[in-house]
Each structure stands twice: as structure tokens, then as C-alpha cells.
PDB file of N, CA and C in Angstrom:
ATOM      1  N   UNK A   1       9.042  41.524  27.509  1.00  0.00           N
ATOM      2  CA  UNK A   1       9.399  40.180  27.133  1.00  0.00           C
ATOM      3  C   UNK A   1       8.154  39.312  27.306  1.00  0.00           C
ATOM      4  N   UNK A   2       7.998  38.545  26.447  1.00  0.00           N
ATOM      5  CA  UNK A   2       6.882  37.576  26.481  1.00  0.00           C
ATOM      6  C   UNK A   2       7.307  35.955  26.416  1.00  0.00           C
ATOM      7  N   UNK A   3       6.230  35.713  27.772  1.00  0.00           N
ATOM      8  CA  UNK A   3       7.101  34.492  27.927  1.00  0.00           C
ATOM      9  C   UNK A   3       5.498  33.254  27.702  1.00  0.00           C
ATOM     10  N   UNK A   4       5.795  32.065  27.045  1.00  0.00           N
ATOM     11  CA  UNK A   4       4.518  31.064  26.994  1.00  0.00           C
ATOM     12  C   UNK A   4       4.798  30.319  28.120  1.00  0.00           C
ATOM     13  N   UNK A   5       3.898  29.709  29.007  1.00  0.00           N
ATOM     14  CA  UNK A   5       4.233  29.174  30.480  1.00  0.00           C
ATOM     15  C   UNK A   5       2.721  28.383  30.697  1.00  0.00           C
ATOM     16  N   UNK A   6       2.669  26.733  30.421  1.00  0.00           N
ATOM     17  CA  UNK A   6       1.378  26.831  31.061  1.00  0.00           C
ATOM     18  C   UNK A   6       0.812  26.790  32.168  1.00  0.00           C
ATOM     19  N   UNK A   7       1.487  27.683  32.812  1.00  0.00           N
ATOM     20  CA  UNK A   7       1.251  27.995  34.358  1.00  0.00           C
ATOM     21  C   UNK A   7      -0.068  29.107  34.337  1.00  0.00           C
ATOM     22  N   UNK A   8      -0.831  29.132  35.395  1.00  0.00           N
ATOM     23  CA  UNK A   8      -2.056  30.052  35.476  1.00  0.00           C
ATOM     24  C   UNK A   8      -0.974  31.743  34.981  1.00  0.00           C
ATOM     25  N   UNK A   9      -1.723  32.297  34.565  1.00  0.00           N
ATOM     26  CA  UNK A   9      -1.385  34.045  34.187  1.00  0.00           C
ATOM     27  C   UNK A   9      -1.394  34.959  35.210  1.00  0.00           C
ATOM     28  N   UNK A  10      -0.985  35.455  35.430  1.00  0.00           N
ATOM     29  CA  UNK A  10      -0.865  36.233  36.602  1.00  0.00           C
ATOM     30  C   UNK A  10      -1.823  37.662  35.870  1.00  0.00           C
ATOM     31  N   UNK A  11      -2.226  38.592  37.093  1.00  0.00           N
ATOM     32  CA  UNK A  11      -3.064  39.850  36.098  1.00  0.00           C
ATOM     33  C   UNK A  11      -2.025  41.083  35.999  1.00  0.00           C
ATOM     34  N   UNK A  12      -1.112  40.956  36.701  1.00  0.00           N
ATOM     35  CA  UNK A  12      -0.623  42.171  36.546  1.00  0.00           C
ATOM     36  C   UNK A  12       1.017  41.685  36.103  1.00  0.00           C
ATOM     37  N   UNK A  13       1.755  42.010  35.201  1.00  0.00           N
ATOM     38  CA  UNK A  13       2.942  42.182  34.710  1.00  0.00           C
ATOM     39  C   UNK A  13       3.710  42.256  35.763  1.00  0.00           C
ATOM     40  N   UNK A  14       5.098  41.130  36.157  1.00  0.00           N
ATOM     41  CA  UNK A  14       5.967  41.128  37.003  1.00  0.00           C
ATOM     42  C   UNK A  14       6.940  42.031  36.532  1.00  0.00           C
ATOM     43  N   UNK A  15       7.749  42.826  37.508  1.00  0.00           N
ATOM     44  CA  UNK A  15       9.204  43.155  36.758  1.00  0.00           C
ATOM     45  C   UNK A  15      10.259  41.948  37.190  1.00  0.00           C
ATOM     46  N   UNK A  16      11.123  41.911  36.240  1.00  0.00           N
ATOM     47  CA  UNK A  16      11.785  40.957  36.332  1.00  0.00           C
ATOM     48  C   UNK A  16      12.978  41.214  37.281  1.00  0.00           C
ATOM     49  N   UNK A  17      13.535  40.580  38.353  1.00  0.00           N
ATOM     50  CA  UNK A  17      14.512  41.325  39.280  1.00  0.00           C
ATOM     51  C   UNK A  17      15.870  41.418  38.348  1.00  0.00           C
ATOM     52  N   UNK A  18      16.184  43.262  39.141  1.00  0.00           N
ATOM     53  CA  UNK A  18      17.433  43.593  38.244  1.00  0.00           C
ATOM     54  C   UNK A  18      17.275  44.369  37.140  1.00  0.00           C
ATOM     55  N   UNK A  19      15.964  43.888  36.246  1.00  0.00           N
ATOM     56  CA  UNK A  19      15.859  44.737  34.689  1.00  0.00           C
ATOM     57  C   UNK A  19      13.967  45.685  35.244  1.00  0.00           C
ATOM     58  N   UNK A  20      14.011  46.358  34.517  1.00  0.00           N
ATOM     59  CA  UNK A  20      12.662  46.989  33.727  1.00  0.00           C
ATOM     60  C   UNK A  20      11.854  46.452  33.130  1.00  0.00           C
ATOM     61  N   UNK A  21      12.226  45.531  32.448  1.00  0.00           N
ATOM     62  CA  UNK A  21      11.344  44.255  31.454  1.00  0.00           C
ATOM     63  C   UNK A  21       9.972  43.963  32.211  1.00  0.00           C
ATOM     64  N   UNK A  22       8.874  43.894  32.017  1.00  0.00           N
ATOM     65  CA  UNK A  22       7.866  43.289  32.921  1.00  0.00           C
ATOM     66  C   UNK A  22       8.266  41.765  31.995  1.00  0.00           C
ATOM     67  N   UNK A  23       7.705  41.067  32.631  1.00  0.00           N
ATOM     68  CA  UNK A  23       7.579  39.750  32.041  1.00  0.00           C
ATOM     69  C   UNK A  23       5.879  39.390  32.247  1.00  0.00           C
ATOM     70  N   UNK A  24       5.314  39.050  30.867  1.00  0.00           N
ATOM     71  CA  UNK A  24       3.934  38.034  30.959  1.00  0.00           C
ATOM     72  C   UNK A  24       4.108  36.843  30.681  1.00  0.00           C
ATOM     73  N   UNK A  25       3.384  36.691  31.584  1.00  0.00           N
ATOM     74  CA  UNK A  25       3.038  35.044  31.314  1.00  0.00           C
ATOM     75  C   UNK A  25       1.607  34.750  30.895  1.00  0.00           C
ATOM     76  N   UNK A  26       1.880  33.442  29.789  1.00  0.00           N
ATOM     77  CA  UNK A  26       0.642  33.575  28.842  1.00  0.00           C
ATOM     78  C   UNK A  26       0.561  31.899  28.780  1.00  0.00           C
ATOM     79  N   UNK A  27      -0.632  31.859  29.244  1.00  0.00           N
ATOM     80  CA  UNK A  27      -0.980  30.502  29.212  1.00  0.00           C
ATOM     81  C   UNK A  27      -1.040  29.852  27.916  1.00  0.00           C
ATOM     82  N   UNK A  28      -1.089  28.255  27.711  1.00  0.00           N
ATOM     83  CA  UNK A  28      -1.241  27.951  26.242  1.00  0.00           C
ATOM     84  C   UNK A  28      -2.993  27.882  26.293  1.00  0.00           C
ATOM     85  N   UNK A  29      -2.821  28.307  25.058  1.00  0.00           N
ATOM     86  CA  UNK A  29      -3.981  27.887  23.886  1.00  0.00           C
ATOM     87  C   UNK A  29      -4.602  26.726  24.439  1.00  0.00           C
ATOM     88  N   UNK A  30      -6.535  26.824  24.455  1.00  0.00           N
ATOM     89  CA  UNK A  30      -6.995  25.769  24.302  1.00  0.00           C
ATOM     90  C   UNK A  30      -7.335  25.421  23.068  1.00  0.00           C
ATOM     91  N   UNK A  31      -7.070  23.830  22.405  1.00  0.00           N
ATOM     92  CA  UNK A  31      -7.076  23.704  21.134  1.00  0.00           C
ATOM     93  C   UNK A  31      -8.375  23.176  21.032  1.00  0.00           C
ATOM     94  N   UNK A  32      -8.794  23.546  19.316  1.00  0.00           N
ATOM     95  CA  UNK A  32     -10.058  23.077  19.563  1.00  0.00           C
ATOM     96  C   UNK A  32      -9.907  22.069  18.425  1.00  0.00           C
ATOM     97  N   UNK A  33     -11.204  21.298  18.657  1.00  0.00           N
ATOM     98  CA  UNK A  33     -11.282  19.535  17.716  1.00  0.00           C
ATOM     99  C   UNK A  33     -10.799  19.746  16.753  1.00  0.00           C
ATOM    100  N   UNK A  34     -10.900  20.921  16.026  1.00  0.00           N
ATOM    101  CA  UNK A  34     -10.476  20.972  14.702  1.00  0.00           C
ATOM    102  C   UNK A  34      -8.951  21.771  14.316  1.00  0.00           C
ATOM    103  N   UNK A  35      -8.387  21.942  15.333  1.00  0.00           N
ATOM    104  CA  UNK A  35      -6.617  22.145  15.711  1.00  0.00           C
ATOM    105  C   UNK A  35      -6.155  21.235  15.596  1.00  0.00           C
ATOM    106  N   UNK A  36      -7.048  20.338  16.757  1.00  0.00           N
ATOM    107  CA  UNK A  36      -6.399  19.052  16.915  1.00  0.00           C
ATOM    108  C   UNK A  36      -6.153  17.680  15.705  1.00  0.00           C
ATOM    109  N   UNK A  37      -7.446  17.926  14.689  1.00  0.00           N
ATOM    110  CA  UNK A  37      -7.741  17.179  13.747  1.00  0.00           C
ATOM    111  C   UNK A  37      -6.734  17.658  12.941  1.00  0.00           C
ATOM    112  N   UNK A  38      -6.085  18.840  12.720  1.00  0.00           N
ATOM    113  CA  UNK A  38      -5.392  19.840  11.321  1.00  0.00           C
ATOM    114  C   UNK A  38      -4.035  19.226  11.442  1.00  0.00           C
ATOM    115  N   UNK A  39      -3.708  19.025  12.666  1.00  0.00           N
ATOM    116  CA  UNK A  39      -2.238  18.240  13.598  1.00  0.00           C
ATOM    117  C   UNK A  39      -2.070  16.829  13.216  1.00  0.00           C
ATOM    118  N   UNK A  40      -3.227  15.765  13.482  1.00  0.00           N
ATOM    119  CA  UNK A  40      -3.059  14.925  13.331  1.00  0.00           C
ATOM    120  C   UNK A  40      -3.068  15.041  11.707  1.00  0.00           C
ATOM    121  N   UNK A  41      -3.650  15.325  10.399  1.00  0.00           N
ATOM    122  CA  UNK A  41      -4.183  15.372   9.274  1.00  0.00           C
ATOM    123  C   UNK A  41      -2.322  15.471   8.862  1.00  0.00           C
ATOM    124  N   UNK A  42      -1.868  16.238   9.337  1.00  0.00           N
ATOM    125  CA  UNK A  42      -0.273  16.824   8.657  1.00  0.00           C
ATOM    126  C   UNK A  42       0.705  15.745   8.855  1.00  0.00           C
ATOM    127  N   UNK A  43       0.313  14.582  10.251  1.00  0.00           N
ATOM    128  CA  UNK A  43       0.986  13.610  10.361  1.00  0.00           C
ATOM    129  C   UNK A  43       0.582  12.981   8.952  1.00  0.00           C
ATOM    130  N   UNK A  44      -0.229  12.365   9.060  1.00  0.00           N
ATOM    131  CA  UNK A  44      -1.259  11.125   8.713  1.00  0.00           C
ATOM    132  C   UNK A  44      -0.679  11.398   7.165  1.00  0.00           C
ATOM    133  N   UNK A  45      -0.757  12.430   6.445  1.00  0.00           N
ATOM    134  CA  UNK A  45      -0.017  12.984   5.464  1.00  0.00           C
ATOM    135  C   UNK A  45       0.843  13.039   5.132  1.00  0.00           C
ATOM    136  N   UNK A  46       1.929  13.319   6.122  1.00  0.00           N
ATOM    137  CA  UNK A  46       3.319  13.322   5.978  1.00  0.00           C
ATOM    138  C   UNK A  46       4.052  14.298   6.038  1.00  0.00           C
ATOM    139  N   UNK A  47       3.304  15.691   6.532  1.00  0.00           N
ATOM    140  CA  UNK A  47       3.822  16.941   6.431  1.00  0.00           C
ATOM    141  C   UNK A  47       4.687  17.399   7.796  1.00  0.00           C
ATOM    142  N   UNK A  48       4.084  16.642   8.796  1.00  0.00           N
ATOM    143  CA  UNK A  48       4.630  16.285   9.927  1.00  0.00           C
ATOM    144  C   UNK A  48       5.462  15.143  10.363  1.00  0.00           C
ATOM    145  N   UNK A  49       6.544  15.416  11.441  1.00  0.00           N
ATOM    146  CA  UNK A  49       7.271  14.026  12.011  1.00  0.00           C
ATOM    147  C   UNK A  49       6.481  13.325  13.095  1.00  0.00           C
ATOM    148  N   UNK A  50       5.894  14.412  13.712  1.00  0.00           N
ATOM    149  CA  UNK A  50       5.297  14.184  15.339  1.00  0.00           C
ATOM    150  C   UNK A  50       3.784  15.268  15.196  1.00  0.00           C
ATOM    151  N   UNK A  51       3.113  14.307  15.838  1.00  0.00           N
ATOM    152  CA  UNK A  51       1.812  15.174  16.586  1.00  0.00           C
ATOM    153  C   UNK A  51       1.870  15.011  18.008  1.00  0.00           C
ATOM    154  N   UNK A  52       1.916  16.023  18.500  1.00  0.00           N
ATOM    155  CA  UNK A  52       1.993  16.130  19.512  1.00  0.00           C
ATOM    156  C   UNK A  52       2.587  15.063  20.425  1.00  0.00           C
ATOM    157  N   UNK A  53       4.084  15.306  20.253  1.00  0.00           N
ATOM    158  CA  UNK A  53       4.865  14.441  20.722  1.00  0.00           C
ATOM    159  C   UNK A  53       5.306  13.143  20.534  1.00  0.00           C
ATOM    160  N   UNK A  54       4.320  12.315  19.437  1.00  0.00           N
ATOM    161  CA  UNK A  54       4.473  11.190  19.357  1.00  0.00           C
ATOM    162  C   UNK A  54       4.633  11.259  17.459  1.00  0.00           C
ATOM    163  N   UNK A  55       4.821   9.912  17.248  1.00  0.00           N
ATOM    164  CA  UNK A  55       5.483   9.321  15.938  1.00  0.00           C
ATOM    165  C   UNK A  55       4.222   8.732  15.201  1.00  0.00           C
ATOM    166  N   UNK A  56       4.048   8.997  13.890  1.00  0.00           N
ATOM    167  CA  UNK A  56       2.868   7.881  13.339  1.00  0.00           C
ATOM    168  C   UNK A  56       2.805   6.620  13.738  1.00  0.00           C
ATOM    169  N   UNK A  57       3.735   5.753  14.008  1.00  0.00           N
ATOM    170  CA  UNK A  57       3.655   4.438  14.363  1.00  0.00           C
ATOM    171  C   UNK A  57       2.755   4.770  16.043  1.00  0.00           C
ATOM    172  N   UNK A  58       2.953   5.387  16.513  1.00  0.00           N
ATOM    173  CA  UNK A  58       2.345   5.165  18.185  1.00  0.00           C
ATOM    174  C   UNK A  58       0.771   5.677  17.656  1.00  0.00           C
ATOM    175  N   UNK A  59       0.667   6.618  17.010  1.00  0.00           N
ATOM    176  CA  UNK A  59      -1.037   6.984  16.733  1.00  0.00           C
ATOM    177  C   UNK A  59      -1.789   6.072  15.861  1.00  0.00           C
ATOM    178  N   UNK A  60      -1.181   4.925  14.996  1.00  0.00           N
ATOM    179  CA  UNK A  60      -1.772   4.353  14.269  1.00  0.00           C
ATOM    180  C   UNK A  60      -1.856   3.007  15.399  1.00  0.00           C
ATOM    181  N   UNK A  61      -0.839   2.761  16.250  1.00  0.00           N
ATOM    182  CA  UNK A  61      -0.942   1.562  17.443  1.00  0.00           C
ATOM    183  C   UNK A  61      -2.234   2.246  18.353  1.00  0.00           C
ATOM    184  N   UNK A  62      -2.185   3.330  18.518  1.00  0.00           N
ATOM    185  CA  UNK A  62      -3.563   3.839  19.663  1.00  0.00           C
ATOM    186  C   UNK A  62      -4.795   3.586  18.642  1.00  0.00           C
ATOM    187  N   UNK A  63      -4.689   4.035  17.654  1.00  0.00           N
ATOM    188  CA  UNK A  63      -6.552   4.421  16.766  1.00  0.00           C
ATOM    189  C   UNK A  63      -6.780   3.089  16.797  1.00  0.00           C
ATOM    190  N   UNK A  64      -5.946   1.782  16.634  1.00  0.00           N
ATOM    191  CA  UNK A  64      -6.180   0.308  16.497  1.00  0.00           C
ATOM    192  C   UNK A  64      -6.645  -0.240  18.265  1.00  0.00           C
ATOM    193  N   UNK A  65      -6.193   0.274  19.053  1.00  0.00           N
ATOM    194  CA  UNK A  65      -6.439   0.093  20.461  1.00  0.00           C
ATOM    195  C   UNK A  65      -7.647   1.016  20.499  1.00  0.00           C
ATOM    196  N   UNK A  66      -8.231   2.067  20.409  1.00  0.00           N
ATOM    197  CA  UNK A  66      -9.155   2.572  21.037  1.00  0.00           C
ATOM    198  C   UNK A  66     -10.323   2.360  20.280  1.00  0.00           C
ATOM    199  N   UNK A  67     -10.532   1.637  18.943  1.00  0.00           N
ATOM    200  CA  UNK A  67     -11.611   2.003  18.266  1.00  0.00           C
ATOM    201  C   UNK A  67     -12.499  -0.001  18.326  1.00  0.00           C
ATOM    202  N   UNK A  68     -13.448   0.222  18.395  1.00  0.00           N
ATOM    203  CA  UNK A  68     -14.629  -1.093  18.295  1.00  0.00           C
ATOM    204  C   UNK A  68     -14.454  -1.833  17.052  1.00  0.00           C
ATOM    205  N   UNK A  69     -14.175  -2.891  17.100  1.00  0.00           N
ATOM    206  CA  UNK A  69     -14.375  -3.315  15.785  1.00  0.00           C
ATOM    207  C   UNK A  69     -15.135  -3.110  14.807  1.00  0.00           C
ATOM    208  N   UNK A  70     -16.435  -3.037  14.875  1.00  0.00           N
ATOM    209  CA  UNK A  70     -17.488  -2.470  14.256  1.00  0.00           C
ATOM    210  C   UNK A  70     -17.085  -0.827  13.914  1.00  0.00           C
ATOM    211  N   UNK A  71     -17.145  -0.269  14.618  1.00  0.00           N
ATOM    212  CA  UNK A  71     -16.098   1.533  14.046  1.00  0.00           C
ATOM    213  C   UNK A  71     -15.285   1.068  13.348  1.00  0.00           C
ATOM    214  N   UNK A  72     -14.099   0.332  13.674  1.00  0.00           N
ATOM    215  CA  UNK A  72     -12.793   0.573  12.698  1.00  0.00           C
ATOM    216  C   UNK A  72     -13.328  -0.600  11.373  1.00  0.00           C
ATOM    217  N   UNK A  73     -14.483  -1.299  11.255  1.00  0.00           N
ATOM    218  CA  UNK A  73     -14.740  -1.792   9.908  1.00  0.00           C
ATOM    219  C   UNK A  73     -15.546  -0.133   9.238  1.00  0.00           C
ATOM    220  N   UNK A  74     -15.864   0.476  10.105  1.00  0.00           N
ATOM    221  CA  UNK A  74     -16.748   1.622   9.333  1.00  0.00           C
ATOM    222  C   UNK A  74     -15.781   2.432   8.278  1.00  0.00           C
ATOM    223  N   UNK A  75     -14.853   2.931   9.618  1.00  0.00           N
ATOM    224  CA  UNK A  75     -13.588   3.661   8.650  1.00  0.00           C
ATOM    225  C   UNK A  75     -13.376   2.964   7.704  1.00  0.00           C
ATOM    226  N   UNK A  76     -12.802   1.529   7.889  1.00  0.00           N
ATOM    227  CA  UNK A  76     -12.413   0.944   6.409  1.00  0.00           C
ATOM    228  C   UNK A  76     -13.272   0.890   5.384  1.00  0.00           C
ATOM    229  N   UNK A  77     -14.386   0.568   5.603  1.00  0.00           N
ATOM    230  CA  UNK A  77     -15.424   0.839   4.137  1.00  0.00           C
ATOM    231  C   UNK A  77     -15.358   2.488   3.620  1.00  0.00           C
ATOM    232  N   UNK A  78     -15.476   3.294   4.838  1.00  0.00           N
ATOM    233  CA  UNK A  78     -15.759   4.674   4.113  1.00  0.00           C
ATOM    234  C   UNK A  78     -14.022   4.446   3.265  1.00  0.00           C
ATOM    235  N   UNK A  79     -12.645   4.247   3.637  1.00  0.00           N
ATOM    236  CA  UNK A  79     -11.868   4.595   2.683  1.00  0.00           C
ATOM    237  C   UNK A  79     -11.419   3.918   1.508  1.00  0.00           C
ATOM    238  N   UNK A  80     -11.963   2.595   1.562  1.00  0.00           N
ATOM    239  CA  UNK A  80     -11.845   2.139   0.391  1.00  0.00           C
ATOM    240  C   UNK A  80     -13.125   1.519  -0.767  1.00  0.00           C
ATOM    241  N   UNK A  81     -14.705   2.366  -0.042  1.00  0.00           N
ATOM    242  CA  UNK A  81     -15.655   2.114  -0.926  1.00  0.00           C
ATOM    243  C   UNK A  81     -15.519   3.602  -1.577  1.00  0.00           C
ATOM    244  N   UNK A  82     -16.276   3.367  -3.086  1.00  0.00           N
ATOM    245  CA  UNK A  82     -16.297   4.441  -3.871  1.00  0.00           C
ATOM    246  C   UNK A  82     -17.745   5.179  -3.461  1.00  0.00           C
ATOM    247  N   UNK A  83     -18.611   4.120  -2.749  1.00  0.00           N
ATOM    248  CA  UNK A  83     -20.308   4.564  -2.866  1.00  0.00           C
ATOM    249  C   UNK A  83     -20.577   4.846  -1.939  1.00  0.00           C
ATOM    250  N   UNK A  84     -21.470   5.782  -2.349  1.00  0.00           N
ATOM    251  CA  UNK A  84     -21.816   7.127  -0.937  1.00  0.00           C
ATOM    252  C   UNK A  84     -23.090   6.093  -0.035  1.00  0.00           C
ATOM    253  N   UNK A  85     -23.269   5.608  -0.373  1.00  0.00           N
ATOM    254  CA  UNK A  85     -24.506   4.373   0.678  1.00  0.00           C
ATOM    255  C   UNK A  85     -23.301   3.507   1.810  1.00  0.00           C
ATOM    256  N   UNK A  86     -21.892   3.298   0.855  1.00  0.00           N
ATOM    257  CA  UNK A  86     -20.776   2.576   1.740  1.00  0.00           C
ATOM    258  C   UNK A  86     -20.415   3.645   2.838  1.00  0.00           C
ATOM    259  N   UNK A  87     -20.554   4.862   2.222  1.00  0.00           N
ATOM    260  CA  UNK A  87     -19.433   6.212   3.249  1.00  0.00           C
ATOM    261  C   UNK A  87     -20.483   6.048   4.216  1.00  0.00           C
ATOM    262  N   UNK A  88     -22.031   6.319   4.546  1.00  0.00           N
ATOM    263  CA  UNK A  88     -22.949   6.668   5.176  1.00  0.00           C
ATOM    264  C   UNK A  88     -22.760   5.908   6.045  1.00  0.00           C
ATOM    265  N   UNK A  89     -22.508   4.328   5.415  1.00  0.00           N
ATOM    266  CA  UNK A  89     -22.886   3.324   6.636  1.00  0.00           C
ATOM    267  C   UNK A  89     -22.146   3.307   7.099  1.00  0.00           C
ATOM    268  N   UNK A  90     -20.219   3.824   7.115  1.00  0.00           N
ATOM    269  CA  UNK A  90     -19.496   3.597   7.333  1.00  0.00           C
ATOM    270  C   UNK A  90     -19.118   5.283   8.567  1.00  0.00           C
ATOM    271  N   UNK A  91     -20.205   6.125   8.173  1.00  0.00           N
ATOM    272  CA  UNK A  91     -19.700   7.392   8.987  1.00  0.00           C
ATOM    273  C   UNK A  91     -19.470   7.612  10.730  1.00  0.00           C
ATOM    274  N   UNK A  92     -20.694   6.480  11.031  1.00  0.00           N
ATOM    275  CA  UNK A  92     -20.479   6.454  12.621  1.00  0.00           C
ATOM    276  C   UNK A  92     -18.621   6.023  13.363  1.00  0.00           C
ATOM    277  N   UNK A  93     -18.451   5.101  12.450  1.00  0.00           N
ATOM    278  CA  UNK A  93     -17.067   4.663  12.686  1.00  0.00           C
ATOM    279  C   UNK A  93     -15.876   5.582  12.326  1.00  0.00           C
ATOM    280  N   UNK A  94     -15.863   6.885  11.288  1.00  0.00           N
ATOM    281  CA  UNK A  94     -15.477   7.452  10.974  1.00  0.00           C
ATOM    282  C   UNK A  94     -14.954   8.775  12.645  1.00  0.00           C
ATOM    283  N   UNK A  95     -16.463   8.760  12.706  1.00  0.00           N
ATOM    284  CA  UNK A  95     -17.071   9.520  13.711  1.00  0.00           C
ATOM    285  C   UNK A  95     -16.300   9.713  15.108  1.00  0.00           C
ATOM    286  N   UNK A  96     -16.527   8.064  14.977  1.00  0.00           N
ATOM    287  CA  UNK A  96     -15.775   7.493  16.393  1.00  0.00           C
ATOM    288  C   UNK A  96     -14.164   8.120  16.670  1.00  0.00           C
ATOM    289  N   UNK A  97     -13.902   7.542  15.401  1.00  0.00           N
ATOM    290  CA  UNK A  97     -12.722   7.709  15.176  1.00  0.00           C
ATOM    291  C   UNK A  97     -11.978   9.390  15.650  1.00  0.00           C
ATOM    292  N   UNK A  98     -12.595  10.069  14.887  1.00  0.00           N
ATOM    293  CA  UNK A  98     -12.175  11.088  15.310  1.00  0.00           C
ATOM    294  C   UNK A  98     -12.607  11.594  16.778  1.00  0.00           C
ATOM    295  N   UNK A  99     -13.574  11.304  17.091  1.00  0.00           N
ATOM    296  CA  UNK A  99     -13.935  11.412  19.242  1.00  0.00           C
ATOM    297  C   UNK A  99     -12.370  10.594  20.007  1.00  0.00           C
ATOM    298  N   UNK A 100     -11.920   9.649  19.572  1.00  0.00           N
ATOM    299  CA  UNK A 100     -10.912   9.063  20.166  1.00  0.00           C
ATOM    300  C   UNK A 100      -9.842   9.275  19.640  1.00  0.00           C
ATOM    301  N   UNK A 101      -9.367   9.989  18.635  1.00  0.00           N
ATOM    302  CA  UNK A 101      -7.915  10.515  18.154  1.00  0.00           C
ATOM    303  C   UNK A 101      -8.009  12.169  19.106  1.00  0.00           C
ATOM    304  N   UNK A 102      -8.996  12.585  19.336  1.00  0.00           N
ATOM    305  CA  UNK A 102      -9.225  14.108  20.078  1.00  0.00           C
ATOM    306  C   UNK A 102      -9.014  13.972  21.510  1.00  0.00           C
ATOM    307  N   UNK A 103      -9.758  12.530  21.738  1.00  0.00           N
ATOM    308  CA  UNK A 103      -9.578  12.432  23.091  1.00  0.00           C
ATOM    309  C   UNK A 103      -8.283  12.434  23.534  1.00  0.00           C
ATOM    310  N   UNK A 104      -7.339  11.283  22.819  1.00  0.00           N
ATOM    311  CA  UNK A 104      -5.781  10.851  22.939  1.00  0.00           C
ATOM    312  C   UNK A 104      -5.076  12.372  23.045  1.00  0.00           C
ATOM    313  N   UNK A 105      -5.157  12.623  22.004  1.00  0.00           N
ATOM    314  CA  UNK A 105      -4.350  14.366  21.821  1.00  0.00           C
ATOM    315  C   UNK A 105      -4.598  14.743  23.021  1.00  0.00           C
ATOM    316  N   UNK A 106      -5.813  15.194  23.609  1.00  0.00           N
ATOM    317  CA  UNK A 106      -6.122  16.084  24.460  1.00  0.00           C
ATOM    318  C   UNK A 106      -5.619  15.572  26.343  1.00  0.00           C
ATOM    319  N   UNK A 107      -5.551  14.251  26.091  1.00  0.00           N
ATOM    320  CA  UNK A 107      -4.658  13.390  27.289  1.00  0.00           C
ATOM    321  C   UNK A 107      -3.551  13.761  27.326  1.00  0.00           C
ATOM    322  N   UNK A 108      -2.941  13.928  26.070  1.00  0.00           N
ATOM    323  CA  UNK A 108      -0.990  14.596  25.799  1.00  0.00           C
ATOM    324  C   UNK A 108      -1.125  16.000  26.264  1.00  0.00           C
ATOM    325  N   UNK A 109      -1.974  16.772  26.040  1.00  0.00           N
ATOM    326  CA  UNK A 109      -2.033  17.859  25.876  1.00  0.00           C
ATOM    327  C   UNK A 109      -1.806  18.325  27.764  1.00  0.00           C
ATOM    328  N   UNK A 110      -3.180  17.184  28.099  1.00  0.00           N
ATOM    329  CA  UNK A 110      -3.038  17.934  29.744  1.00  0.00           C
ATOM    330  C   UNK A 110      -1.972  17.422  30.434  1.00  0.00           C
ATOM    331  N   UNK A 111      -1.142  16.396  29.700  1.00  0.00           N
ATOM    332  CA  UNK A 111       0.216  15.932  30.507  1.00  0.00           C
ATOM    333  C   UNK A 111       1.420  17.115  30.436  1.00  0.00           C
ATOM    334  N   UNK A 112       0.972  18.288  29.309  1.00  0.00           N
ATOM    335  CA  UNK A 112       2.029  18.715  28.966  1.00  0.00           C
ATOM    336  C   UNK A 112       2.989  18.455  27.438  1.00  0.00           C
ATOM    337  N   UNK A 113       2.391  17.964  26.699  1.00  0.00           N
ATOM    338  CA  UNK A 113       3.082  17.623  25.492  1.00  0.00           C
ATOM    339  C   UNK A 113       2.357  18.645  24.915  1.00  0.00           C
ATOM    340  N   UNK A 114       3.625  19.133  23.176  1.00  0.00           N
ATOM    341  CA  UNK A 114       3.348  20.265  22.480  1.00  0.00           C
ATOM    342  C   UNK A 114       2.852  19.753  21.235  1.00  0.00           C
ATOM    343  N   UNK A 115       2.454  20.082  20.336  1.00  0.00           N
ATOM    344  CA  UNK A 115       1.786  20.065  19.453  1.00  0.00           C
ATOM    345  C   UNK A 115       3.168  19.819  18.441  1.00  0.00           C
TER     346      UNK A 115
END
């Protein structure tokens, strides 16, 4: 039987009292930036209800709380200029953006929230 637990792994297979079954325990997954980005991307989209525990309305209230004004004018030029001189100037904020949507996730993540 295989069990997900994010409790540390033990090395050797318990038997379970009563049965034969060993039971493992298997820690979760560390996700990486670009798990985390694929998660949020399915919200942001619509393919998802929840990223990691929360609702589009709470991740679009955090990216507005965590990002500099100057960043979140960057994002806005990169998505609504057509010109690649607008995206460039606009990439640091882009940038940002995604360092602080990874960070947030990864705060849920060590509280215990699932993907």
C-alpha cells in the first residue's frame, strides 16, 4: 500500500499492525518554479478552480499587494503593448512578478496546502 504523507520517509517499510501490507510513506514532491508557474497559468486561464488552495480572486488581491508599482506598470505594458522595445522595458516587472507569485505558492505549500 502506498501512502503520500508529508511527514519525513521512513527507510525501511512498516508492516502495518494485523495485515502483511508494508506501508510507505512518501513524502510530497518538491515543486519546481515552473510546476508552480504551470498551476498558477491553468488558474489565470480558467482551466482551474483553485491553485493551490486558493480562488483567482485571492491571487489576483496578493500579485496587487506584493508587486512595486513600477513592476506592476511593467507587466501592464508588456500585456497590452504590441512592441517588443514595450515587452523589454516592461520584462523586469514581468520578472518580478513571477519571483512573488512562486514565493506566495511556496508559503502555501510549506503551510501544507495542495496544489
Amino acid at each position: 500500500m502506498l501512502s503520500l504523507n508529508p511527514a519525513n520517509t521512513p527507510t525501511n517499510p512498516q508492516l502495518q499492525a494485523g495485515t502483511e501490507e508494508a506501508v510507505i510513506r512518501v513524502g510530497q514532491p518538491e515543486f519546481t518554479d515552473a510546476d508552480i508557474l504551470s498551476v498558477l497559468c491553468d488558474l489565470f486561464a480558467g482551466r482551474a478552480a483553485l491553485a493551490f488552495g486558493e480562488p483567482i480572486d485571492w491571487w489576483t488581491e496578493t500579485l496587487q499587494c506584493d508587486l512595486q508599482p513600477t513592476a506592476a506598470a511593467g507587466v501592464a505594458l508588456t500585456a497590452i503593448s504590441k512592441w517588443q522595445f514595450d515587452r523589454d522595458a516592461g520584462a523586469a516587472g514581468v520578472k518580478q512578478l513571477e519571483h512573488e507569485l512562486v514565493l506566495r505558492a511556496r508559503q502555501i505549500l510549506a503551510k501544507g496546502g495542495q496544489p
